[in-house]
C-alpha atoms as a PDB file:
ATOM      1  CA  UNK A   1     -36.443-119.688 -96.052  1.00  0.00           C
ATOM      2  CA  UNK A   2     -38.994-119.595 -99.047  1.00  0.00           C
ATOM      3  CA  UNK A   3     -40.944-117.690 -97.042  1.00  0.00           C
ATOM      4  CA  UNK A   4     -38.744-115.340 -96.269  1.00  0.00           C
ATOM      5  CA  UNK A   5     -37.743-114.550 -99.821  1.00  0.00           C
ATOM      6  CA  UNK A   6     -41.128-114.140-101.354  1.00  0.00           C
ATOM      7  CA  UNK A   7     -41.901-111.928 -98.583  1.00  0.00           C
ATOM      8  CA  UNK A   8     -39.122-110.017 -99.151  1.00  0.00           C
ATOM      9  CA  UNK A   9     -39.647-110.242-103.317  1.00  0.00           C
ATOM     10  CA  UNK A  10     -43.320-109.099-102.568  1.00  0.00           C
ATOM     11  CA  UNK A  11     -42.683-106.346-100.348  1.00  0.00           C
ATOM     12  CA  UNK A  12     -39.713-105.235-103.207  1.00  0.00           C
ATOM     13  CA  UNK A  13     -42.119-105.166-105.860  1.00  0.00           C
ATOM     14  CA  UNK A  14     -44.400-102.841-103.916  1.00  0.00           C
ATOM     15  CA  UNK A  15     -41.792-100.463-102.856  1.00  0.00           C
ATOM     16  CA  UNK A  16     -40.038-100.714-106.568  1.00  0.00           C
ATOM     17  CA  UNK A  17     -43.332 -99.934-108.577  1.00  0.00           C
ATOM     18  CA  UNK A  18     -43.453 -96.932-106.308  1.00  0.00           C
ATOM     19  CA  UNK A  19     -47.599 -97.556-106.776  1.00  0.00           C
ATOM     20  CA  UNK A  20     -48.323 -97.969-102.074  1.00  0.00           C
ATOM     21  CA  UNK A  21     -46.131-100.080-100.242  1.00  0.00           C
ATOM     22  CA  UNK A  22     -48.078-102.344 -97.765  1.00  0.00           C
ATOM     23  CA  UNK A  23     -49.900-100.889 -94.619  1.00  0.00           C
ATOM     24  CA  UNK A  24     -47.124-101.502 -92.255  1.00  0.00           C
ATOM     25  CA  UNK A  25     -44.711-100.426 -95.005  1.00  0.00           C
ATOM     26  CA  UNK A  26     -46.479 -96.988 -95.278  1.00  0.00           C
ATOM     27  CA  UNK A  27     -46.937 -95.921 -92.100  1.00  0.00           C
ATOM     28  CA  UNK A  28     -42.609 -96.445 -91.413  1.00  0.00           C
ATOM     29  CA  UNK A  29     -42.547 -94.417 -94.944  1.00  0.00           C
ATOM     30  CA  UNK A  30     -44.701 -91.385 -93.588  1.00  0.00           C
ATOM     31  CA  UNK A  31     -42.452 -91.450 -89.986  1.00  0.00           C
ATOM     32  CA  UNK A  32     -39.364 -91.646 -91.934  1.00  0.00           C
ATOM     33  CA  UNK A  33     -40.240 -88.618 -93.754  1.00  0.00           C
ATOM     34  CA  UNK A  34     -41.824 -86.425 -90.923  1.00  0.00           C
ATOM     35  CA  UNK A  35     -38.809 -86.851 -88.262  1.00  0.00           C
ATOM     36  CA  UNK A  36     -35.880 -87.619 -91.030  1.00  0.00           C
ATOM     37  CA  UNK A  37     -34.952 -91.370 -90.043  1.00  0.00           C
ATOM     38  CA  UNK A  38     -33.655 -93.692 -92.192  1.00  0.00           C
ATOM     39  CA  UNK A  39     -36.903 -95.930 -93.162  1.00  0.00           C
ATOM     40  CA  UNK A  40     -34.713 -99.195 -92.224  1.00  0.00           C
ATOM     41  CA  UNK A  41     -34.731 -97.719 -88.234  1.00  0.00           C
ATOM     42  CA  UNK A  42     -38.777 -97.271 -87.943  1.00  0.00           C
ATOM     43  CA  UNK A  43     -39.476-100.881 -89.401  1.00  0.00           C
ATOM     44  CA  UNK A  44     -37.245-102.552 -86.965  1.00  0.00           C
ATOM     45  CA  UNK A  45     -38.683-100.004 -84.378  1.00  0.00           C
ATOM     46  CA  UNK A  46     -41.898-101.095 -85.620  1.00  0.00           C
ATOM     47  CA  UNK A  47     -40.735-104.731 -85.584  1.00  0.00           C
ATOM     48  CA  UNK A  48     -39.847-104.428 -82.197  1.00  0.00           C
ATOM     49  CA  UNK A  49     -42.300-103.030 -80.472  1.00  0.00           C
ATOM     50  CA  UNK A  50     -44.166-105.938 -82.521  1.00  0.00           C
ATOM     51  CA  UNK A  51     -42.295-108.776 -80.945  1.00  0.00           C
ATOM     52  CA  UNK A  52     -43.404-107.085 -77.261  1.00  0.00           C
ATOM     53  CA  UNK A  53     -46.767-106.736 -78.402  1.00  0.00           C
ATOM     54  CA  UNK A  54     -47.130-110.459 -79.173  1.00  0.00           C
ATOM     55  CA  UNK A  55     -45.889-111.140 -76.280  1.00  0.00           C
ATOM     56  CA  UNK A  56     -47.972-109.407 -74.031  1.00  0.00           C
ATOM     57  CA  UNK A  57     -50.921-111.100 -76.148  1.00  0.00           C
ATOM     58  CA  UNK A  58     -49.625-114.754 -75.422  1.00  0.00           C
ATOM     59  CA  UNK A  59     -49.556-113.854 -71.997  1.00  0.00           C
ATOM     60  CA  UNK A  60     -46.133-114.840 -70.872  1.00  0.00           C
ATOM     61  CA  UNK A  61     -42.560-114.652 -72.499  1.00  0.00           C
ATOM     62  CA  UNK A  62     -40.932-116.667 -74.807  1.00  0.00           C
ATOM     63  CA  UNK A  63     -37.568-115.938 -75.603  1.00  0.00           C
ATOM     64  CA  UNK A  64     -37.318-117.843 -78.475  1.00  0.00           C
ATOM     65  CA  UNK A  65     -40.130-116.283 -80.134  1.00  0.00           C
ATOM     66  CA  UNK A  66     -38.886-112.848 -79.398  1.00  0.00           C
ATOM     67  CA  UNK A  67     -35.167-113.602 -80.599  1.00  0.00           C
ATOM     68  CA  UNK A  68     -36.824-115.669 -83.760  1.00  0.00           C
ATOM     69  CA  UNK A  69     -38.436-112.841 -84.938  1.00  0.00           C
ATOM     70  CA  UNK A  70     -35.909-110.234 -84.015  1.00  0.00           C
ATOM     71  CA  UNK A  71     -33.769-112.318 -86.470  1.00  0.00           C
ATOM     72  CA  UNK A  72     -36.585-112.599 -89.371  1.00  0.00           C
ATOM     73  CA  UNK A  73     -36.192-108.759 -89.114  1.00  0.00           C
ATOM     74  CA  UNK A  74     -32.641-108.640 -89.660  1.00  0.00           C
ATOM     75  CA  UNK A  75     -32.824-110.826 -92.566  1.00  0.00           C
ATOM     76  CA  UNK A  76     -36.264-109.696 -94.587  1.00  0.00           C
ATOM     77  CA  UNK A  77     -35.016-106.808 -94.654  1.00  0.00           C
ATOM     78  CA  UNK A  78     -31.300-107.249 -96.212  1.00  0.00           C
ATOM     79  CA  UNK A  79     -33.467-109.418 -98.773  1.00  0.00           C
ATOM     80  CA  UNK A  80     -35.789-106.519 -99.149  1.00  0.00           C
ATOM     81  CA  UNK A  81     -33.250-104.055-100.094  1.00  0.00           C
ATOM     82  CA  UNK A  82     -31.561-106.554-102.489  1.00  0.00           C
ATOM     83  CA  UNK A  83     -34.462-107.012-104.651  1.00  0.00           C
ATOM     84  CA  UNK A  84     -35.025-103.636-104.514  1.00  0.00           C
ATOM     85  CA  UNK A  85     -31.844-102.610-106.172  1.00  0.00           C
ATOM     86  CA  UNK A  86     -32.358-105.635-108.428  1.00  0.00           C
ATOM     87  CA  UNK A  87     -35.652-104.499-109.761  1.00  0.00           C
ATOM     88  CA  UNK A  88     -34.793-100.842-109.718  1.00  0.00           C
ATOM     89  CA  UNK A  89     -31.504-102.084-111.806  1.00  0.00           C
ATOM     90  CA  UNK A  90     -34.154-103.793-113.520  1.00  0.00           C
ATOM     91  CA  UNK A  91     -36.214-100.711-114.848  1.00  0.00           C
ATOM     92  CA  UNK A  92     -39.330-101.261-113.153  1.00  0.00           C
ATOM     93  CA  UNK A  93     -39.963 -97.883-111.864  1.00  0.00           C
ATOM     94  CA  UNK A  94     -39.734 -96.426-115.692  1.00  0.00           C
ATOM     95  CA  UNK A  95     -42.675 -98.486-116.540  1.00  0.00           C
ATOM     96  CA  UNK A  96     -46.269 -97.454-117.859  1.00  0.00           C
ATOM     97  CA  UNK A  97     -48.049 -96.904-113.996  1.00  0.00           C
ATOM     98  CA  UNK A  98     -50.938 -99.372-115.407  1.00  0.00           C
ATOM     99  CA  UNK A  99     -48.045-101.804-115.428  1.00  0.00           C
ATOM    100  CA  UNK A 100     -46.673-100.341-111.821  1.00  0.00           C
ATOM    101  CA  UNK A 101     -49.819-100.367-110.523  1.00  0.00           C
ATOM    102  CA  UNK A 102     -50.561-104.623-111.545  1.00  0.00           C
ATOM    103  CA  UNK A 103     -47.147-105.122-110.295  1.00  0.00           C
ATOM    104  CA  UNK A 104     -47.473-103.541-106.746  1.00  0.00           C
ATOM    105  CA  UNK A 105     -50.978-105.849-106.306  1.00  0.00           C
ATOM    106  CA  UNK A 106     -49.047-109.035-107.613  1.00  0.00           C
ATOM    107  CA  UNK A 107     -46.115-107.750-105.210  1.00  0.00           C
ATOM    108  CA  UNK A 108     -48.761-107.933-102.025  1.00  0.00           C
ATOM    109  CA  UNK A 109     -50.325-111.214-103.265  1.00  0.00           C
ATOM    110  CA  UNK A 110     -46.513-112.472-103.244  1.00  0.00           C
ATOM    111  CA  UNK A 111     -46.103-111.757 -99.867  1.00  0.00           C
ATOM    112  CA  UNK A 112     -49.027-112.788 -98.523  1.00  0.00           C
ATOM    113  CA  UNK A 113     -48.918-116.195-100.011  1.00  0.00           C
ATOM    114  CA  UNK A 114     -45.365-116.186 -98.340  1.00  0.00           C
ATOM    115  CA  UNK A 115     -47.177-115.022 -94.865  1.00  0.00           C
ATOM    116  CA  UNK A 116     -49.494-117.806 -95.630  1.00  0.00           C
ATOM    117  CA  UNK A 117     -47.065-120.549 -95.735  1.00  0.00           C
ATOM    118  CA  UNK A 118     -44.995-119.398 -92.443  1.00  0.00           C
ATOM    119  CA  UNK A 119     -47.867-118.868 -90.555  1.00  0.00           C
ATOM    120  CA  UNK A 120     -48.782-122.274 -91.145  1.00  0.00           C
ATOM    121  CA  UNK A 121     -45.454-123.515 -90.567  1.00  0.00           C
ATOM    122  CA  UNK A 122     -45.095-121.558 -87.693  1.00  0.00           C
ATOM    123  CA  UNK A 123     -41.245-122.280 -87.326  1.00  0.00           C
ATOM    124  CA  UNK A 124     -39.693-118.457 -87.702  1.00  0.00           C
ATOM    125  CA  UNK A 125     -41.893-115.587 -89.090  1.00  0.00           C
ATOM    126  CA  UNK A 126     -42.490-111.982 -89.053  1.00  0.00           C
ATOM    127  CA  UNK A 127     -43.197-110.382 -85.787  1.00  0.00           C
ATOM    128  CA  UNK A 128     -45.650-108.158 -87.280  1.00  0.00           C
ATOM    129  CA  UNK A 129     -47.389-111.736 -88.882  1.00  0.00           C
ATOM    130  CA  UNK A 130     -47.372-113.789 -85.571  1.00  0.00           C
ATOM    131  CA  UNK A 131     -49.378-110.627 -84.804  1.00  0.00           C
ATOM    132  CA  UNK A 132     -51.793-111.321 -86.835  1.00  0.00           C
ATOM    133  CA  UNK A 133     -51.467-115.106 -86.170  1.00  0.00           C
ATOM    134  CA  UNK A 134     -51.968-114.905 -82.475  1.00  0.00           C
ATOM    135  CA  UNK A 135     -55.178-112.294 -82.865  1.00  0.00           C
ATOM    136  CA  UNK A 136     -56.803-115.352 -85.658  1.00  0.00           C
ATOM    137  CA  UNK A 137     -56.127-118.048 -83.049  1.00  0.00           C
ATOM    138  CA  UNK A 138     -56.687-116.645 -79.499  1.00  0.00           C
ATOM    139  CA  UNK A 139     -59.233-113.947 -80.238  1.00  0.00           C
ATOM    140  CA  UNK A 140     -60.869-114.478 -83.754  1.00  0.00           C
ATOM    141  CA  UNK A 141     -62.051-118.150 -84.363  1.00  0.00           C
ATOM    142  CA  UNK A 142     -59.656-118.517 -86.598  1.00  0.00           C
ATOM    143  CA  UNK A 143     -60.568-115.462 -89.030  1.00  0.00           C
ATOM    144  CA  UNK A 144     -57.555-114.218 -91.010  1.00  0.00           C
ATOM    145  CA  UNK A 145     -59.742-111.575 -92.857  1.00  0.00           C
ATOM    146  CA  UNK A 146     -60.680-110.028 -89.606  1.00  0.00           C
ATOM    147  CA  UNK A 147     -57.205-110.389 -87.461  1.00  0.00           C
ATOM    148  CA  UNK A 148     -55.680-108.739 -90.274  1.00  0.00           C
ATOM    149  CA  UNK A 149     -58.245-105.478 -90.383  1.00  0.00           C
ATOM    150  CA  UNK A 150     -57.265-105.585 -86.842  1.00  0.00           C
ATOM    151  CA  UNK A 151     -53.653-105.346 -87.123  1.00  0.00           C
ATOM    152  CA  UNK A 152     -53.730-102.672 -90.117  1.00  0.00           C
ATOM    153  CA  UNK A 153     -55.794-100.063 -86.957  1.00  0.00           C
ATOM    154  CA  UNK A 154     -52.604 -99.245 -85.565  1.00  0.00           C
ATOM    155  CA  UNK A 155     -50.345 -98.321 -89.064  1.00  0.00           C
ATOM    156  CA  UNK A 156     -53.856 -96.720 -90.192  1.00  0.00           C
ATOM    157  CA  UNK A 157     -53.767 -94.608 -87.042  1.00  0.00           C
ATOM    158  CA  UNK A 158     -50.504 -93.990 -87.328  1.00  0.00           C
ATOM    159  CA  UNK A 159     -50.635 -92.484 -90.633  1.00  0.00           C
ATOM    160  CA  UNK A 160     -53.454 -90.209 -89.538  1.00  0.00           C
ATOM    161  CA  UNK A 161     -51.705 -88.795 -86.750  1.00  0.00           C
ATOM    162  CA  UNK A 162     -48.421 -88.081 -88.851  1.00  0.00           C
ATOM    163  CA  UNK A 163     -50.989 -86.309 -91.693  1.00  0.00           C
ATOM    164  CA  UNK A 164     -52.431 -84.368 -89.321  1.00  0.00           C
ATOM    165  CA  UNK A 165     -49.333 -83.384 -88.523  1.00  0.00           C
ATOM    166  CA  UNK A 166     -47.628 -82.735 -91.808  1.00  0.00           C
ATOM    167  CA  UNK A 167     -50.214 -82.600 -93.996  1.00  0.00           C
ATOM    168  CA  UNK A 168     -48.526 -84.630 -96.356  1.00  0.00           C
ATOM    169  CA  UNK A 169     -49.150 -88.828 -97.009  1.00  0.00           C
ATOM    170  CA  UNK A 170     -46.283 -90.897 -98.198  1.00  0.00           C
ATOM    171  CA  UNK A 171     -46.370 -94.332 -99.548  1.00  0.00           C
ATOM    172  CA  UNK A 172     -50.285 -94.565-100.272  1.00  0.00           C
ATOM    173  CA  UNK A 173     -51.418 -95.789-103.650  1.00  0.00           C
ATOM    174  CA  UNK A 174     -53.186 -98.642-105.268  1.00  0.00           C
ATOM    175  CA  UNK A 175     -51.090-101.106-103.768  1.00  0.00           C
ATOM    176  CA  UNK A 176     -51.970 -99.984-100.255  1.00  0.00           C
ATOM    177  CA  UNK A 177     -55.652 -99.968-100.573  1.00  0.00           C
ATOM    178  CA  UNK A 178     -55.153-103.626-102.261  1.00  0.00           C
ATOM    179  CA  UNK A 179     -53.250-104.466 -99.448  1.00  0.00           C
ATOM    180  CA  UNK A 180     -56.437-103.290 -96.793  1.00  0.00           C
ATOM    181  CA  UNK A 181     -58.996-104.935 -98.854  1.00  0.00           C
ATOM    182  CA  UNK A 182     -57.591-108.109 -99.552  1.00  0.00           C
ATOM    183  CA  UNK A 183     -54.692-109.058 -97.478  1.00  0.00           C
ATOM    184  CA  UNK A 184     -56.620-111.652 -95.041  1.00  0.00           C
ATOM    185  CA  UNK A 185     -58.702-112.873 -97.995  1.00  0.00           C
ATOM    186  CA  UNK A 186     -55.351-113.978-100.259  1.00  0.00           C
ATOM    187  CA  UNK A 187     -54.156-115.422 -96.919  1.00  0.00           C
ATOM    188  CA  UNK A 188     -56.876-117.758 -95.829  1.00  0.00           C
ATOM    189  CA  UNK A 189     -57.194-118.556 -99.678  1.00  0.00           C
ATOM    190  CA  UNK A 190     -53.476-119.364-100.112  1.00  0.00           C
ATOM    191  CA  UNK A 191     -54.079-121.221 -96.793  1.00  0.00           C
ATOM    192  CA  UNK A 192     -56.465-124.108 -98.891  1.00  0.00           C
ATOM    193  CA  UNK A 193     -54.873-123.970-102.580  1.00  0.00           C
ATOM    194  CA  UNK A 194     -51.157-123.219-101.900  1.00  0.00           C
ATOM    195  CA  UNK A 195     -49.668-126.294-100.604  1.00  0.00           C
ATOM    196  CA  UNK A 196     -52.342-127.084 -98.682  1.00  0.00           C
ATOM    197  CA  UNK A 197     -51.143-130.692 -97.006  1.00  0.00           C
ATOM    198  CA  UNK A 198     -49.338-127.396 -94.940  1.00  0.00           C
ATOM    199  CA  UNK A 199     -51.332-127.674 -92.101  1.00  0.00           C
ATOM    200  CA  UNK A 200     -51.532-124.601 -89.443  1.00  0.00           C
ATOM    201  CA  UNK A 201     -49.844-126.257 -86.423  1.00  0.00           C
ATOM    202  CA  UNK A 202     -50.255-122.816 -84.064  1.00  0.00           C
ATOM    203  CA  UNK A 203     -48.546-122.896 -80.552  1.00  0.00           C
ATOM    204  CA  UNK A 204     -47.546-121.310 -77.133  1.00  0.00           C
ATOM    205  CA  UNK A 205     -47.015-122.271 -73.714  1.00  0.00           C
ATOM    206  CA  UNK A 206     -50.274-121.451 -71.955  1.00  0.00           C
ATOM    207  CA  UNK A 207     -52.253-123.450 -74.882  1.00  0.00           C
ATOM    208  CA  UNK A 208     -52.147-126.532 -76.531  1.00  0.00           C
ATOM    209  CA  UNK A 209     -51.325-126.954 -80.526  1.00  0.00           C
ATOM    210  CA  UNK A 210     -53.954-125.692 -82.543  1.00  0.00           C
ATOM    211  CA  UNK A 211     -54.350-127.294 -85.626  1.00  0.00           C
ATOM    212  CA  UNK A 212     -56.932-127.318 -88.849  1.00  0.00           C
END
């Protein structure tokens, strides 16, 4: 549950400072905008089409990881929108864009030291961050800095196609390019100095436990 709230508190703080939302973020932004959908209805469509994707990449289903993180979406996003009207109630968005701008980066740290700790537990999580879970432990020797440049080619793509199309770009600041650079690098840092008895104890049914 303390994941799920400093995910949702960092994700608020990027989307309240109005200075880039995270990669994911962005690219729902951009095809809310070009085909007039609510933004909530492209990041569960996103989230979705997540939860398949993982499970094509364990290689078999698991229904309780697909209904987990069905869930997770349901609720980080309520959460999300709360602290979004909080801080917006708050004033945030009238501040100097210096201020905005330290404030979206402290907003991504937030949430990846929150990815950081349910990764580890691996108990309930975002689909999108299972992603990025199963790609470090299956494919990429454990690398968080490169399964998460691997994750962000899809919303990068995304956003390309939907500029190309539009010609306009939504949702891309400072916070965004923070985000790209340094999202796997906060991660596998928060993974040794945040509570770091937290062991990663990563699972499925066609492998045993992996554990560091």
């Amino acid at each position: 549950m303390a994941g799920l709230l400093l995910n949702a508190l960092g994700n608020a703080l990027t989307v309240s400072s109005n200075m880039g939302s995270a990669v994911w973020t962005a690219s729902a932004v951009n095809y809310s905008n070009w085909f007039g959908l609510n933004v909530g209805i492209i990041l569960f469509a996103i989230g979705f089409l997540n939860t398949v994707t993982n499970q094509l990449l364990i290689k078999h289903w698991e229904w309780r990881r697909f209904v987990g993180e069905l869930c997770y979406i349901a609720f980080v996003s309520y959460f999300i929108n709360l602290f979004v009207k909080l801080l917006e109630a708050a004033g945030i968005g009238s501040l100097p864009i210096l201020v905005r701008a330290i404030l979206s980066c402290l907003g991504v740290t937030t949430f990846c030291i929150a990815i950081s700790l349910y990764q580890r537990a691996n108990i309930l999580m975002h689909p999108n961050d299972d992603t990025t879970n199963i790609l470090r432990f299956f494919y990429l020797k454990g690398n968080a800095v490169a399964a998460q440049l691997v994750d962000f080619v899809p919303p990068v793509l995304a956003m390309a196609i939907s500029f190309a199309v539009t010609k306009n770009l939504y949702a891309v600041n400072v916070g965004t390019i923070f985000s790209i650079l340094f999202n796997g690098l906060i991660i596998q840092t928060a993974d040794k100095v945040i509570w770091p008895k937290l062991k990663h104890n990563f699972k499925s049914l066609t492998s045993p436990s992996i554990k560091d």
